[in-house]
Each structure stands twice: as C-alpha cells, then as structure tokens.
Protein backbone atom coordinates (compact mmCIF):
# COMPACT_ATOMS: atom_id res chain seq x y z
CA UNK A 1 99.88 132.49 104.31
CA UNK A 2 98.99 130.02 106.91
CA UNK A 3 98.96 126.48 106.23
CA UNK A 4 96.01 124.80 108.58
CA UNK A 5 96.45 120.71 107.80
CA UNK A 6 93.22 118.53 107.85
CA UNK A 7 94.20 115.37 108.40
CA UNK A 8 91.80 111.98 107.97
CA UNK A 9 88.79 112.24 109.72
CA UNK A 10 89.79 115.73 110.78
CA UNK A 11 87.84 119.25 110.10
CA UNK A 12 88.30 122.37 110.69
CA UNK A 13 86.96 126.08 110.20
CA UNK A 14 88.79 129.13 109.64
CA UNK A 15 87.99 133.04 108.86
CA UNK A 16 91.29 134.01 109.41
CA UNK A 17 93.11 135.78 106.47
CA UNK A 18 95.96 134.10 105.14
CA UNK A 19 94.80 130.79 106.11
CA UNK A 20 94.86 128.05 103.48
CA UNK A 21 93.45 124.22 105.18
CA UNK A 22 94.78 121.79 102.76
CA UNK A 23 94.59 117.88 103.07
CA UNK A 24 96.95 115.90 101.58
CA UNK A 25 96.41 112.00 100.71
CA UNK A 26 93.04 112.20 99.29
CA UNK A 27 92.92 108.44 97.67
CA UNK A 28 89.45 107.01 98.16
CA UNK A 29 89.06 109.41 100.91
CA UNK A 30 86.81 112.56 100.15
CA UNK A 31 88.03 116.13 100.68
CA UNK A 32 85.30 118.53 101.00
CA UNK A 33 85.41 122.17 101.36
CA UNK A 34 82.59 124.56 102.21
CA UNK A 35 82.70 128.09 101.73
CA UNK A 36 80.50 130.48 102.84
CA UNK A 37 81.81 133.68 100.52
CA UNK A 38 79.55 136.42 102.72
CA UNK A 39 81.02 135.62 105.70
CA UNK A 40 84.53 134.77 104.27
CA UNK A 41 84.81 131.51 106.05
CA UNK A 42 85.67 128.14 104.69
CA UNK A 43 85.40 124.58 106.60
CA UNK A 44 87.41 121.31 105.39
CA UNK A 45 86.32 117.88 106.18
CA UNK A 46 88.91 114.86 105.46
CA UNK A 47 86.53 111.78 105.06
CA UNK A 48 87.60 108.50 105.32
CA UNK A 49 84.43 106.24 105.32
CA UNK A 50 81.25 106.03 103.78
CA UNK A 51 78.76 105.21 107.09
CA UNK A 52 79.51 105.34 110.89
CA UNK A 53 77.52 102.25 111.94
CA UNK A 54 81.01 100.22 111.58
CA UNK A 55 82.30 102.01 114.45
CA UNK A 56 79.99 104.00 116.50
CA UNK A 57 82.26 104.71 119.06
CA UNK A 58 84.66 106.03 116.76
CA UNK A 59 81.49 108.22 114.95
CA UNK A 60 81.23 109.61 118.50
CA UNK A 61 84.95 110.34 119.41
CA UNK A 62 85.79 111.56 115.08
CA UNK A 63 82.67 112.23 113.44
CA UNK A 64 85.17 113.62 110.62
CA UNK A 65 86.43 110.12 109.56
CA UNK A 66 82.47 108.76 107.96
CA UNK A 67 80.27 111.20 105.53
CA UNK A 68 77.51 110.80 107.84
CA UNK A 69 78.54 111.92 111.07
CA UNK A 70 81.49 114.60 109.56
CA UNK A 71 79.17 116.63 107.15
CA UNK A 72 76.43 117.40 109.68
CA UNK A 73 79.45 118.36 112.25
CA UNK A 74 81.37 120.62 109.65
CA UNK A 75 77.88 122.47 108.82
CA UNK A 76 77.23 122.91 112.22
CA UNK A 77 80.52 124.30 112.72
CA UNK A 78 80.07 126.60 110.22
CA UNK A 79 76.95 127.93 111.59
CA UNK A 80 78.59 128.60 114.76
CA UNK A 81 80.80 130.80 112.67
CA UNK A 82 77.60 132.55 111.88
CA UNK A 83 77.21 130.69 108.19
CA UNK A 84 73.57 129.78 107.19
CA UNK A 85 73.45 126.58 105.37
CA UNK A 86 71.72 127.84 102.66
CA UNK A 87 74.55 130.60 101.52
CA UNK A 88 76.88 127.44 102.04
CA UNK A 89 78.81 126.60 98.42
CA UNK A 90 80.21 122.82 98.43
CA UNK A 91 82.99 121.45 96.14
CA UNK A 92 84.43 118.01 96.72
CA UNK A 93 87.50 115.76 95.71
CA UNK A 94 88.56 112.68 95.88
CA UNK A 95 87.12 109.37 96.17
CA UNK A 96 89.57 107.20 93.68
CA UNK A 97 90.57 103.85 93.23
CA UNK A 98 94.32 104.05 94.07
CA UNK A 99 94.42 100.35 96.66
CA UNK A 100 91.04 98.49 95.24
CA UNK A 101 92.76 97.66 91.33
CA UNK A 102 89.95 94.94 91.13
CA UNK A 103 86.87 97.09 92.82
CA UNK A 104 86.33 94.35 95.23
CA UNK A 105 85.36 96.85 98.17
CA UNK A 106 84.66 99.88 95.68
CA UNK A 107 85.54 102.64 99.47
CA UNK A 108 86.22 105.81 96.58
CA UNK A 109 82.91 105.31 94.80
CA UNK A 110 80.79 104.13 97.92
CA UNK A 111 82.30 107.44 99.92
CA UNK A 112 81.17 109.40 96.96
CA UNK A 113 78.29 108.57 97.12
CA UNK A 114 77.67 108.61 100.82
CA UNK A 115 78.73 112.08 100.93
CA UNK A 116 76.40 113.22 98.02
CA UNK A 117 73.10 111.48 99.95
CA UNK A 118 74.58 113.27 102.92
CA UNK A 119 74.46 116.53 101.46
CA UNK A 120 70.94 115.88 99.65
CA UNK A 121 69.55 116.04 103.58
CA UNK A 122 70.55 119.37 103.84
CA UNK A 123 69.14 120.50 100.23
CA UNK A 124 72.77 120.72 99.48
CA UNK A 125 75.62 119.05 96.63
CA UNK A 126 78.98 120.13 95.30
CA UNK A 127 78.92 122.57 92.32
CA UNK A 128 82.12 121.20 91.90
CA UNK A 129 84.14 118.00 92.07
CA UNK A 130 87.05 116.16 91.13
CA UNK A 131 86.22 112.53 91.96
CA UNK A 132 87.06 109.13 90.90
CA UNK A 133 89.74 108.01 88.73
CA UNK A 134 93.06 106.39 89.76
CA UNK A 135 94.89 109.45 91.54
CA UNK A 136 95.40 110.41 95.13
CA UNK A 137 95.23 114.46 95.64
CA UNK A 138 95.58 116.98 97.96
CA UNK A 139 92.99 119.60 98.15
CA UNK A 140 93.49 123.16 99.35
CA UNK A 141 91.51 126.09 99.95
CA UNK A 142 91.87 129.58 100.33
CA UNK A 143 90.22 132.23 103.23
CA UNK A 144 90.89 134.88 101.51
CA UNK A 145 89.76 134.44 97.90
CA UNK A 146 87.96 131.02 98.35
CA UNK A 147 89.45 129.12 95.21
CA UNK A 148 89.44 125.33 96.11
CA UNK A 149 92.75 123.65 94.23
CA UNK A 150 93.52 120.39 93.58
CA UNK A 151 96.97 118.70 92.92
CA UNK A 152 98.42 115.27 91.75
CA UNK A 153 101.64 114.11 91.11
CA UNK A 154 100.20 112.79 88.17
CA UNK A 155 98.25 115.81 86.93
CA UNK A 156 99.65 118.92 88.25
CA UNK A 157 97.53 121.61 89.79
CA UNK A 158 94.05 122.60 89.09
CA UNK A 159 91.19 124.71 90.64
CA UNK A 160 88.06 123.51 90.60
C-alpha cells in the first residue's frame, strides 16, 4: 500500500495498485472521490471553497481549492486517464460545521452545495455521502478495490 496525500485544494489521479489517496482535515472542506471501476482508476479532489470568483487568480493557479473550477479539472483528469464521465461513480464527504458554532458564514453547507450544482452540469451527483454535522474527517480511497472510507476521531471508521 501506497499512501498518495491530497491536501486542500489539491487532486490527484491514480491507477496504480496499492495506491490509497486519502485527505485528512475534511471540516467544512469537501472530499470527493471519483471512481471509474472499468478502468480501475480513482481521482480525489480536496475542496476548500464553494465559488472561484473570490480569487480568480488563485482559481487559475489551484482550481482544486473552489467546487467550480476543481470538479471540472478532476473529470478532465480522469478522462485523460481514459475514464468517460458517464461510467464515473461519485461519493463525497465532508462539509461540517466544526469553526462556524453560530452558522454566521454557513462554508460546510454552502460547499455542499456548490459541489452538488457542480456535478448536476455534468449529469452527475454522489451515490454516496457523508456530509454535514459537527466532525472533521479524513477520507480515503482505495485503487485496488475502490471502497471510499471515512474516519473521525469522534466516530471511528466507516465506508461509505
């Protein structure tokens, strides 16, 4: 096993066997894994922010760290990996309230959300997800058998 850290904003894609990407800190953030099980390749993105017109020069230099700029450049990473979008199987995490106790700026639920309209573009949305609460996680996934877990100090370990 190969451990392949995303960190925030980051993304990566991997067919290798024995990789795992994993992303650790997922507190309002949004970890999102796509798996494409014919081709036995997985992608990670490591959101951090709903919409890239805060920073457009940071969009341009880490599309990875908004939903709108990072999910178009995982999928087309994965299609350069020879993945067609519509074989693609999404599961996301994430996207608590672990620094906002009084919802005055509401980043877990408004990333959540951006990344679901994101997805809706490409006819696509998670048939899985752990999202919202009070809990940070880390998310891993698996090359080789394509199980997506989820852990908390809180809550243990769980695949979803």
């Amino acid at each position: 096993m190969r451990a392949v850290p995303i960190g925030i904003g980051e993304l990566k894609v991997s067919n290798a066997a024995g990789d795992v990407l994993r992303s650790y800190g997922l507190g309002s953030c949004i970890g999102l894994v796509v798996l494409a099980p014919r081709q036995r390749t997985v992608g990670m993105l490591h959101v951090a922010l709903p919409e890239s017109k805060i920073n457009l020069q940071l969009a341009k230099d880490q599309p990875g760290m908004f939903a709108d700029t990072g999910i178009p450049f995982l999928l087309q990473e994965m299609e350069r990996f020879g993945c067609s979008i519509s074989d693609m199987v999404i599961k996301i995490a994430g996207g608590a309230s672990v620094m906002d106790p009084g919802a005055t700026f509401e980043i877990g639920k408004r990333n959540i959300l951006a990344v679901k309209k994101t997805l809706w573009r490409y006819r696509l949305g998670p048939v899985a997800e752990d999202v919202g609460d009070v809990i940070s996680r880390t998310m891993s996934v698996s090359v080789d058998t394509g199980i997506v877990t989820v852990s908390s100090p809180r809550k243990g370990e769980w695949d979803i």
